[in-house]
Every structure is written in structure tokens, then in C-alpha cells.
PDB file of N, CA and C in Angstrom:
ATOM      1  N   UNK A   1       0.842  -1.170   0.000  1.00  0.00           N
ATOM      2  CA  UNK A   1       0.000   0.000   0.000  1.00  0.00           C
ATOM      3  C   UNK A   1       0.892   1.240   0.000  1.00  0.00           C
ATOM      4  N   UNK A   2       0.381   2.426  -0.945  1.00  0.00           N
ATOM      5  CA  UNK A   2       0.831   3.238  -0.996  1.00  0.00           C
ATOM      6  C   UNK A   2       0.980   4.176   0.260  1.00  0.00           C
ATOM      7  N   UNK A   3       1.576   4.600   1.053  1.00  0.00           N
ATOM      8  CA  UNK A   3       1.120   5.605   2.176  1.00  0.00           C
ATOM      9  C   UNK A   3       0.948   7.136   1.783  1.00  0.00           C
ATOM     10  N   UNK A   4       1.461   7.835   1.052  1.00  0.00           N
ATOM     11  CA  UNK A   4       0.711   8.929   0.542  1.00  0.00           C
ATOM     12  C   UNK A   4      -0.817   8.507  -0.398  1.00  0.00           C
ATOM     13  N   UNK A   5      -0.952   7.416  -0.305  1.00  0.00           N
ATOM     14  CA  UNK A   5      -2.232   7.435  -1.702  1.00  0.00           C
ATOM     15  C   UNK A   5      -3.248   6.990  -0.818  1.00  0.00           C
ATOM     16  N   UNK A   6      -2.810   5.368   0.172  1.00  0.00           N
ATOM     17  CA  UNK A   6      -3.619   4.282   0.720  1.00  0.00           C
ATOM     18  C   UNK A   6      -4.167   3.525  -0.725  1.00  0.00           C
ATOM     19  N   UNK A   7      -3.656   3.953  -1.649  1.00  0.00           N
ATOM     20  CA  UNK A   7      -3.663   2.725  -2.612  1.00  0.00           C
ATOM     21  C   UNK A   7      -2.937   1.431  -2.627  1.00  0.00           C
ATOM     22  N   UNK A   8      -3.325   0.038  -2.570  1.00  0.00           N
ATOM     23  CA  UNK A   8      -2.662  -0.662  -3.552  1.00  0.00           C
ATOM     24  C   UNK A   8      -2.606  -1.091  -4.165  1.00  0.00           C
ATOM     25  N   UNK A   9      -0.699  -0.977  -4.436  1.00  0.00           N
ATOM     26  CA  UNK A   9      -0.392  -1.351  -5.793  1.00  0.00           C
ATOM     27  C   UNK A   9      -0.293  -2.299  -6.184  1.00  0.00           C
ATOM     28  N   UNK A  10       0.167  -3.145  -6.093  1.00  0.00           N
ATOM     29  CA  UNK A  10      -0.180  -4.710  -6.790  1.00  0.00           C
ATOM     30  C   UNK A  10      -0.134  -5.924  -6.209  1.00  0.00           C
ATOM     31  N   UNK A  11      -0.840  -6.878  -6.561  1.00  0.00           N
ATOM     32  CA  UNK A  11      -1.508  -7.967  -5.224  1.00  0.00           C
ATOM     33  C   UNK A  11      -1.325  -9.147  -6.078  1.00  0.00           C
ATOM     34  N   UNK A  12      -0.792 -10.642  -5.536  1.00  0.00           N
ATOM     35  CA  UNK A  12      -0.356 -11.410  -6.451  1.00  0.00           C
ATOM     36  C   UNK A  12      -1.644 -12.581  -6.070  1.00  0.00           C
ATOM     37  N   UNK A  13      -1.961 -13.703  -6.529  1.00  0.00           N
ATOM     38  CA  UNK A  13      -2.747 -14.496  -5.299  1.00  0.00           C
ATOM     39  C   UNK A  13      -1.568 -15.754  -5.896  1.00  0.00           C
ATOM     40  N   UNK A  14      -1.403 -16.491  -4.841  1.00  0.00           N
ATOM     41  CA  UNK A  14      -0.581 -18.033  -5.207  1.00  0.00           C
ATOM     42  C   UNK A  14      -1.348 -19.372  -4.603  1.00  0.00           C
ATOM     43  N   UNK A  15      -1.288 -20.317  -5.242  1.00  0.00           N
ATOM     44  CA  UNK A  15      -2.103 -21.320  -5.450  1.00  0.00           C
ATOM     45  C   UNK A  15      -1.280 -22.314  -4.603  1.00  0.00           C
ATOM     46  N   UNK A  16      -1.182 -22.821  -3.858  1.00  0.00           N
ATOM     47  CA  UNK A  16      -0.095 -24.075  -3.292  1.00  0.00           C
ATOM     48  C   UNK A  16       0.493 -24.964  -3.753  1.00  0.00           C
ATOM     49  N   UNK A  17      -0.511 -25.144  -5.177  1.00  0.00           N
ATOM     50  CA  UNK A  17       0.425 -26.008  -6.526  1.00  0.00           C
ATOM     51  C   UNK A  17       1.133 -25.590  -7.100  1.00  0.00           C
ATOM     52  N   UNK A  18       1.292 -24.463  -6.770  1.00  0.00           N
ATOM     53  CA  UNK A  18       2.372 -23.146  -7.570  1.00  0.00           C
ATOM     54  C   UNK A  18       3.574 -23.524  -6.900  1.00  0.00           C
ATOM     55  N   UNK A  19       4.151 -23.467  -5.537  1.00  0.00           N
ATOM     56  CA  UNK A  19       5.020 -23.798  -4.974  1.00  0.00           C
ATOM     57  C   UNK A  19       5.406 -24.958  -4.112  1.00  0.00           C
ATOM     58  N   UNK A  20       4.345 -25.866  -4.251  1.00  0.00           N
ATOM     59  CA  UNK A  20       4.669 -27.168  -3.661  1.00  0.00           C
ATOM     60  C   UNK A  20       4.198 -27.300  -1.826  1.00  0.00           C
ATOM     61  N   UNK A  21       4.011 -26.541  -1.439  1.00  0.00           N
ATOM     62  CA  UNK A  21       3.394 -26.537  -0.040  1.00  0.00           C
ATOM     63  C   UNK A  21       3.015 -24.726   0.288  1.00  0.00           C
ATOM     64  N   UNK A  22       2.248 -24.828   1.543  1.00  0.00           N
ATOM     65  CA  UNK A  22       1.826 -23.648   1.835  1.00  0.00           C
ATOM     66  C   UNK A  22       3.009 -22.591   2.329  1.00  0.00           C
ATOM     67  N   UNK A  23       4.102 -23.259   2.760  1.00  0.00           N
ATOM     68  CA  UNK A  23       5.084 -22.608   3.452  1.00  0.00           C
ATOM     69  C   UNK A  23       6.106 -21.323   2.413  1.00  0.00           C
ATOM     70  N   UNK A  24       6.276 -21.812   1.247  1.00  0.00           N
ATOM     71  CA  UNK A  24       6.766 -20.796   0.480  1.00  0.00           C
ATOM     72  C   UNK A  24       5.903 -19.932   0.027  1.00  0.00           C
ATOM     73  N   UNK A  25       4.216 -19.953   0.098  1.00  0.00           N
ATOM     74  CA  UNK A  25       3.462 -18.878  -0.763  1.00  0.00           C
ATOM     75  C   UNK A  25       4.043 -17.600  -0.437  1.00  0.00           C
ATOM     76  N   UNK A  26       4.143 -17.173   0.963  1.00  0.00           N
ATOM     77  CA  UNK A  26       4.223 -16.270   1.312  1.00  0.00           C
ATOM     78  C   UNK A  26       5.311 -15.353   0.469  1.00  0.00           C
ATOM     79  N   UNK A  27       6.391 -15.819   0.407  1.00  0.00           N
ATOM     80  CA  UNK A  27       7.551 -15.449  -0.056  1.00  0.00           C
ATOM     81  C   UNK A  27       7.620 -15.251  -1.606  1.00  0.00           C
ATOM     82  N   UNK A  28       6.795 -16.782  -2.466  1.00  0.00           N
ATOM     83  CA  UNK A  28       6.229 -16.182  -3.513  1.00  0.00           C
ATOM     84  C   UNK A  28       5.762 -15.017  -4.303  1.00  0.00           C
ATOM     85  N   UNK A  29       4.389 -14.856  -3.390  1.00  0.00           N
ATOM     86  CA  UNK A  29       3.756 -13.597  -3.346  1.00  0.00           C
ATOM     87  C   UNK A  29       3.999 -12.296  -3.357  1.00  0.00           C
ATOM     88  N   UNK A  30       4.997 -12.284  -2.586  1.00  0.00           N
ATOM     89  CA  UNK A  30       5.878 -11.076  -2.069  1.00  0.00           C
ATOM     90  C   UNK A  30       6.964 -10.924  -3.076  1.00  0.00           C
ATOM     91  N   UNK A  31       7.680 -11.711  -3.955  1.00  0.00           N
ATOM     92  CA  UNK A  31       8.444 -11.399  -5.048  1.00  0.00           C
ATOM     93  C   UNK A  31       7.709 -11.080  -5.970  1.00  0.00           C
ATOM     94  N   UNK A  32       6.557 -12.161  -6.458  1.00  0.00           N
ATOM     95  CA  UNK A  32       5.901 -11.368  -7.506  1.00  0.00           C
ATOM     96  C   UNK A  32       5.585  -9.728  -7.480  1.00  0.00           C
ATOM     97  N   UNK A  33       4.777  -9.467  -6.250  1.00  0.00           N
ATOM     98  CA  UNK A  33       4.425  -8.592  -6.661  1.00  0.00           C
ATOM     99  C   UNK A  33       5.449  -7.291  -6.381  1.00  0.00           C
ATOM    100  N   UNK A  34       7.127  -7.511  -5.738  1.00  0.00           N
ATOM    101  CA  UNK A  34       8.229  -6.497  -5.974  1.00  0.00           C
ATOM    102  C   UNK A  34       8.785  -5.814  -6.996  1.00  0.00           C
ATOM    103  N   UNK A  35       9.092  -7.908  -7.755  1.00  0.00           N
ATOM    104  CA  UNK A  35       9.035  -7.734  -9.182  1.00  0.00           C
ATOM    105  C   UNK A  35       8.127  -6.680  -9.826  1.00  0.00           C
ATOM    106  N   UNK A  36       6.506  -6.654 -10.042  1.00  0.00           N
ATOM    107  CA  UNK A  36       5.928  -5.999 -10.519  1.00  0.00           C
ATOM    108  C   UNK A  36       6.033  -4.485 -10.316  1.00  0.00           C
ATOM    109  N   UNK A  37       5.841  -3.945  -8.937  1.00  0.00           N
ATOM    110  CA  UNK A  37       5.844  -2.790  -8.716  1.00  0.00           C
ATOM    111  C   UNK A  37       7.275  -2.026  -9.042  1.00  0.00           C
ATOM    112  N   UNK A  38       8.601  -2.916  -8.872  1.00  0.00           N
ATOM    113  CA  UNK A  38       9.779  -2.318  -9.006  1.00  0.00           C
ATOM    114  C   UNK A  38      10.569  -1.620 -10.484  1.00  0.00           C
ATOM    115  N   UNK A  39       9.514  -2.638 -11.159  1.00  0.00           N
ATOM    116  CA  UNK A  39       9.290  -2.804 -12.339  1.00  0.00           C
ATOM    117  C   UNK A  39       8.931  -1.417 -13.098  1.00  0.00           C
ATOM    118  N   UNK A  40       7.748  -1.161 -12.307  1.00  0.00           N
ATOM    119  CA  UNK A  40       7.582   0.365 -12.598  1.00  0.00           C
ATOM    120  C   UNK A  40       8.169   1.257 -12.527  1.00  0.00           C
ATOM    121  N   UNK A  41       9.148   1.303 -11.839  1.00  0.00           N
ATOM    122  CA  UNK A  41      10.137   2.150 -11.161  1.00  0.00           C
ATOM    123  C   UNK A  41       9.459   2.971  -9.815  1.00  0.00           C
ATOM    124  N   UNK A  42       8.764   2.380  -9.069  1.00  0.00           N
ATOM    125  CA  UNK A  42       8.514   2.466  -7.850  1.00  0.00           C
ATOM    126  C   UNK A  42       9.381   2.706  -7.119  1.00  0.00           C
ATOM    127  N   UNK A  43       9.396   3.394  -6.073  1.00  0.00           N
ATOM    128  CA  UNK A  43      11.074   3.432  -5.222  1.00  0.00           C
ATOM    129  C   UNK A  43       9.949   2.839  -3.640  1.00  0.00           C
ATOM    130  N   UNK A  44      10.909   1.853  -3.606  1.00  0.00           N
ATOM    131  CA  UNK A  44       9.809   0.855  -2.004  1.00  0.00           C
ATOM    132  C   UNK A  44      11.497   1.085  -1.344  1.00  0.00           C
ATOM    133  N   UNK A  45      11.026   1.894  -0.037  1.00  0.00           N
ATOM    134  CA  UNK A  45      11.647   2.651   0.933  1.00  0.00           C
ATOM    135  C   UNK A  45      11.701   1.033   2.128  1.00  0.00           C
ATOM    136  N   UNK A  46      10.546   0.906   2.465  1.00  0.00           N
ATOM    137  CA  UNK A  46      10.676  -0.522   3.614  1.00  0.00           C
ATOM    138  C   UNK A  46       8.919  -0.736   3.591  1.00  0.00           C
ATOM    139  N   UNK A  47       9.120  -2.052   3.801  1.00  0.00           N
ATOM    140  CA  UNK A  47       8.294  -3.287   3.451  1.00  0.00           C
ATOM    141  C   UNK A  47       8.087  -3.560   4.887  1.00  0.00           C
ATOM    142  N   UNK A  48       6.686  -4.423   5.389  1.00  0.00           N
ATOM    143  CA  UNK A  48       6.236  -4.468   7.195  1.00  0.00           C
ATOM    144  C   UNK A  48       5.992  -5.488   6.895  1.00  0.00           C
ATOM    145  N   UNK A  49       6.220  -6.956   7.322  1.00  0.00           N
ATOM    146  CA  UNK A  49       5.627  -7.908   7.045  1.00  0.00           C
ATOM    147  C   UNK A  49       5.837  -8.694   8.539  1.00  0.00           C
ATOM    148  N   UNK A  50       5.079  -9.910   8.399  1.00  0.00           N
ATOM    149  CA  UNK A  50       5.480 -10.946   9.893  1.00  0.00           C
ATOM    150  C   UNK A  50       6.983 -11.660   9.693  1.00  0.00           C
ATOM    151  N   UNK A  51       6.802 -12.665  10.935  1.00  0.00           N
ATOM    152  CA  UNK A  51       8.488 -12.840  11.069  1.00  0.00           C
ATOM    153  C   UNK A  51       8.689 -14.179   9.679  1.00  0.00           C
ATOM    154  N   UNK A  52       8.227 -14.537   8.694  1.00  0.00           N
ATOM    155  CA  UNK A  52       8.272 -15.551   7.948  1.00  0.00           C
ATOM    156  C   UNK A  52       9.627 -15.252   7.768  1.00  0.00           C
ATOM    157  N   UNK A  53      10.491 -16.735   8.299  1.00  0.00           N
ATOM    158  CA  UNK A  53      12.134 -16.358   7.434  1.00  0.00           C
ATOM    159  C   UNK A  53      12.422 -16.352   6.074  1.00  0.00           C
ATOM    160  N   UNK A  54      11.350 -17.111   5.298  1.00  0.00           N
ATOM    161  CA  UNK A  54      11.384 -16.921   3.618  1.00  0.00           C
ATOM    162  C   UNK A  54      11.717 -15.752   2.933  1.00  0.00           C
ATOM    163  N   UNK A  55      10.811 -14.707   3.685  1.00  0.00           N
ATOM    164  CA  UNK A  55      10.503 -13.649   3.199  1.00  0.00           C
ATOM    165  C   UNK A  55      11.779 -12.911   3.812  1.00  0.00           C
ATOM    166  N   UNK A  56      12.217 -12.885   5.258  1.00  0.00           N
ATOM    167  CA  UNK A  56      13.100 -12.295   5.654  1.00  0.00           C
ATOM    168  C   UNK A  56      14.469 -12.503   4.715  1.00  0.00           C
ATOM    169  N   UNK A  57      14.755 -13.571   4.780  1.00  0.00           N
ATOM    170  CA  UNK A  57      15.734 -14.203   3.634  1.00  0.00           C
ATOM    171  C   UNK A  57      15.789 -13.910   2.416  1.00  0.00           C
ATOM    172  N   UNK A  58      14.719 -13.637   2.059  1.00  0.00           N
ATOM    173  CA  UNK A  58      14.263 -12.820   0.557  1.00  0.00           C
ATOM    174  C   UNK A  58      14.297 -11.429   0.487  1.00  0.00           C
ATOM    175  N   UNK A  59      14.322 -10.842   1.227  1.00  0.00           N
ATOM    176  CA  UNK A  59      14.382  -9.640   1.205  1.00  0.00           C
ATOM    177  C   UNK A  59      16.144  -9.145   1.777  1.00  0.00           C
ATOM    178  N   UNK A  60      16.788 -10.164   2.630  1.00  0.00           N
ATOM    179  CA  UNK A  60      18.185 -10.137   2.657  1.00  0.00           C
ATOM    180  C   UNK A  60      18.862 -10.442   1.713  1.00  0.00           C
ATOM    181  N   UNK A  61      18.035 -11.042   0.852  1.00  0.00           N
ATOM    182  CA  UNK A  61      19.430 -11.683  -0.240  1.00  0.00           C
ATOM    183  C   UNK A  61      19.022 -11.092  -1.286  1.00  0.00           C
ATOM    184  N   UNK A  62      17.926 -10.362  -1.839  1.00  0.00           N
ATOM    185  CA  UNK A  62      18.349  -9.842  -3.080  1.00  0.00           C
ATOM    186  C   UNK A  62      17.173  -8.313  -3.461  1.00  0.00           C
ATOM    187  N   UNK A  63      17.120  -7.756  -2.084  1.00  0.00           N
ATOM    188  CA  UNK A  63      16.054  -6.570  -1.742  1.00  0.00           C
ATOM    189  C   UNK A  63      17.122  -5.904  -0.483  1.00  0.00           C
ATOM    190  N   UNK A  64      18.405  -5.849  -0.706  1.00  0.00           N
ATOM    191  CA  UNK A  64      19.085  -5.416   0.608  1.00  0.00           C
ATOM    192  C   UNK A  64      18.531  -3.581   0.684  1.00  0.00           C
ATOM    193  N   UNK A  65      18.516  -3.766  -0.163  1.00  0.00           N
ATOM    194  CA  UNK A  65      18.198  -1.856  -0.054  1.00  0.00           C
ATOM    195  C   UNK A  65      16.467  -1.429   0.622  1.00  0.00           C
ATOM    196  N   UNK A  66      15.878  -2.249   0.479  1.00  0.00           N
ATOM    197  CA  UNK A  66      14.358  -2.141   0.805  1.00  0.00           C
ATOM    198  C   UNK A  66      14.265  -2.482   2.817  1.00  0.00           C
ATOM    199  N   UNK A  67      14.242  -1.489   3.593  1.00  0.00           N
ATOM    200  CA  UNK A  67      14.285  -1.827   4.783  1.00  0.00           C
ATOM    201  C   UNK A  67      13.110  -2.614   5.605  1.00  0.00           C
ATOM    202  N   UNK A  68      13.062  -3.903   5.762  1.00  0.00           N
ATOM    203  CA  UNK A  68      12.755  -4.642   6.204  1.00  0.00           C
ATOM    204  C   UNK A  68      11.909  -4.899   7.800  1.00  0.00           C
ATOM    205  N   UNK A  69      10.685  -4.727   7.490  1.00  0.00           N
ATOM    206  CA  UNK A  69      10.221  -4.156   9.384  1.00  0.00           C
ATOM    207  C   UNK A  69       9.229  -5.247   9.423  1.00  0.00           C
ATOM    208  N   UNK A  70       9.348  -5.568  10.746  1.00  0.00           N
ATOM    209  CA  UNK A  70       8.295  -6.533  11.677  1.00  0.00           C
ATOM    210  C   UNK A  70       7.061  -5.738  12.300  1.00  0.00           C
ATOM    211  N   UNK A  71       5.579  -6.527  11.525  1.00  0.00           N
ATOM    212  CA  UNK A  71       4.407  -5.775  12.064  1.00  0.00           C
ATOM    213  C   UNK A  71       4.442  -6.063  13.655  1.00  0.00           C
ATOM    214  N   UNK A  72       4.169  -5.275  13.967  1.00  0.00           N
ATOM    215  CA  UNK A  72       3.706  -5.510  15.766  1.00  0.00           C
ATOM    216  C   UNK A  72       2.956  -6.501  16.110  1.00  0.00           C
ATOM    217  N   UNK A  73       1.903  -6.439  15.330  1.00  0.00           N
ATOM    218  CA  UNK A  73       0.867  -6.756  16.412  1.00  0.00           C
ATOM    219  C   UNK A  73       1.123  -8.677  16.052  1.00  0.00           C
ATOM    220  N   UNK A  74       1.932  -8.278  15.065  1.00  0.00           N
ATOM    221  CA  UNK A  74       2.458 -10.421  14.878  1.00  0.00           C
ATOM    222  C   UNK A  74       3.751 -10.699  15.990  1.00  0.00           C
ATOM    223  N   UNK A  75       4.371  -9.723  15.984  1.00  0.00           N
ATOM    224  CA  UNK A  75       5.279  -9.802  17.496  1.00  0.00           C
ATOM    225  C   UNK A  75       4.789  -9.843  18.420  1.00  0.00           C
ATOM    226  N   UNK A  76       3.464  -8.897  18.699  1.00  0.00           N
ATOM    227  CA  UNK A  76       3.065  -9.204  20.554  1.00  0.00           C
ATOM    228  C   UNK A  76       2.429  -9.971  20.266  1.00  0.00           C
ATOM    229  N   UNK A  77       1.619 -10.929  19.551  1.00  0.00           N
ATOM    230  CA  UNK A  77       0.993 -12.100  19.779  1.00  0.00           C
ATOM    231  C   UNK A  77       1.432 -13.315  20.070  1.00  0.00           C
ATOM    232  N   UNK A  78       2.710 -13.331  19.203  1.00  0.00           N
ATOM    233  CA  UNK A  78       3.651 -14.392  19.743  1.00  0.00           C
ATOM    234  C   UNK A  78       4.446 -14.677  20.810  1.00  0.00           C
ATOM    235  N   UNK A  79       4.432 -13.104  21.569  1.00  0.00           N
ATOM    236  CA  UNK A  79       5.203 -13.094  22.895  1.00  0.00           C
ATOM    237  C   UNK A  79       4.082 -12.894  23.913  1.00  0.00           C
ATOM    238  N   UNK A  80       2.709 -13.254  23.837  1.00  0.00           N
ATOM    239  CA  UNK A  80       1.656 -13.354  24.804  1.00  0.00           C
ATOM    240  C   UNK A  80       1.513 -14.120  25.531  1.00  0.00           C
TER     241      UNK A  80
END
């Protein structure tokens, strides 16, 4: 989502036959739609997502510039 607009920009959906179990969709999803938006020449400042290491890992290994933040409210639930 855009934060000056509250638009968003592009939304992928992934199928579980797409990646072989439920555990990579996430990470899937989240490239497609980087790919897409980056594509545009979007400039994505930092990304909020939960603690999935896929995604964390994905975004360390080839999104190093895109700063990487943990939603809250998936942190205090897990430390409840």
C-alpha cells in the first residue's frame, strides 16, 4: 500500500500447486508482486511484514536496499 495514496499497488494471489506446499506462498507472493511494482520504477523505501524467514531471507538476499520491518501486532501475539 501506498502511504501517501492508501492505494494498492499490486496484489499477487498463489495457489499451493504453484510452490509445492503452503510454506513458500508467502515469499512467492511477495516477489511477484516487488518484481511488478519495481518494475515500474517504484522506489519501495521498507516493506512491514510478519516474522516468515522466507521472506526475511528474501528480502536479505536480493532486496538489501528495501528496509525490512516486523508488524507488531504479529510480534506481541507471539510473545503473549
Amino acid at each position: 500500500m501506498d502511504n501517501a495514496t492508501d492505494l494498492i499497488l499490486h496484489y499477487s494471489l498463489v495457489q499451493v500447486t504453484e510452490t509445492g506446499s503452503s510454506v513458500p506462498m508467502e515469499k512467492e507472493g511477495l516477489e511477484r508482486c516487488l518484481t511488478n511494482v519495481l518494475a515500474k520504477d517504484v522506489l519501495v523505501k521498507f516493506i512491514t511484514t510478519d516474522r516468515h524467514t522466507g521472506v526475511s531471507a528474501l528480502l536479505n538476499r536480493k532486496y538489501p536496499t528495501i528496509d525490512h520491518q516486523y508488524d507488531v501486532w504479529h510480534f506481541g501475539k507471539e510473545h503473549c
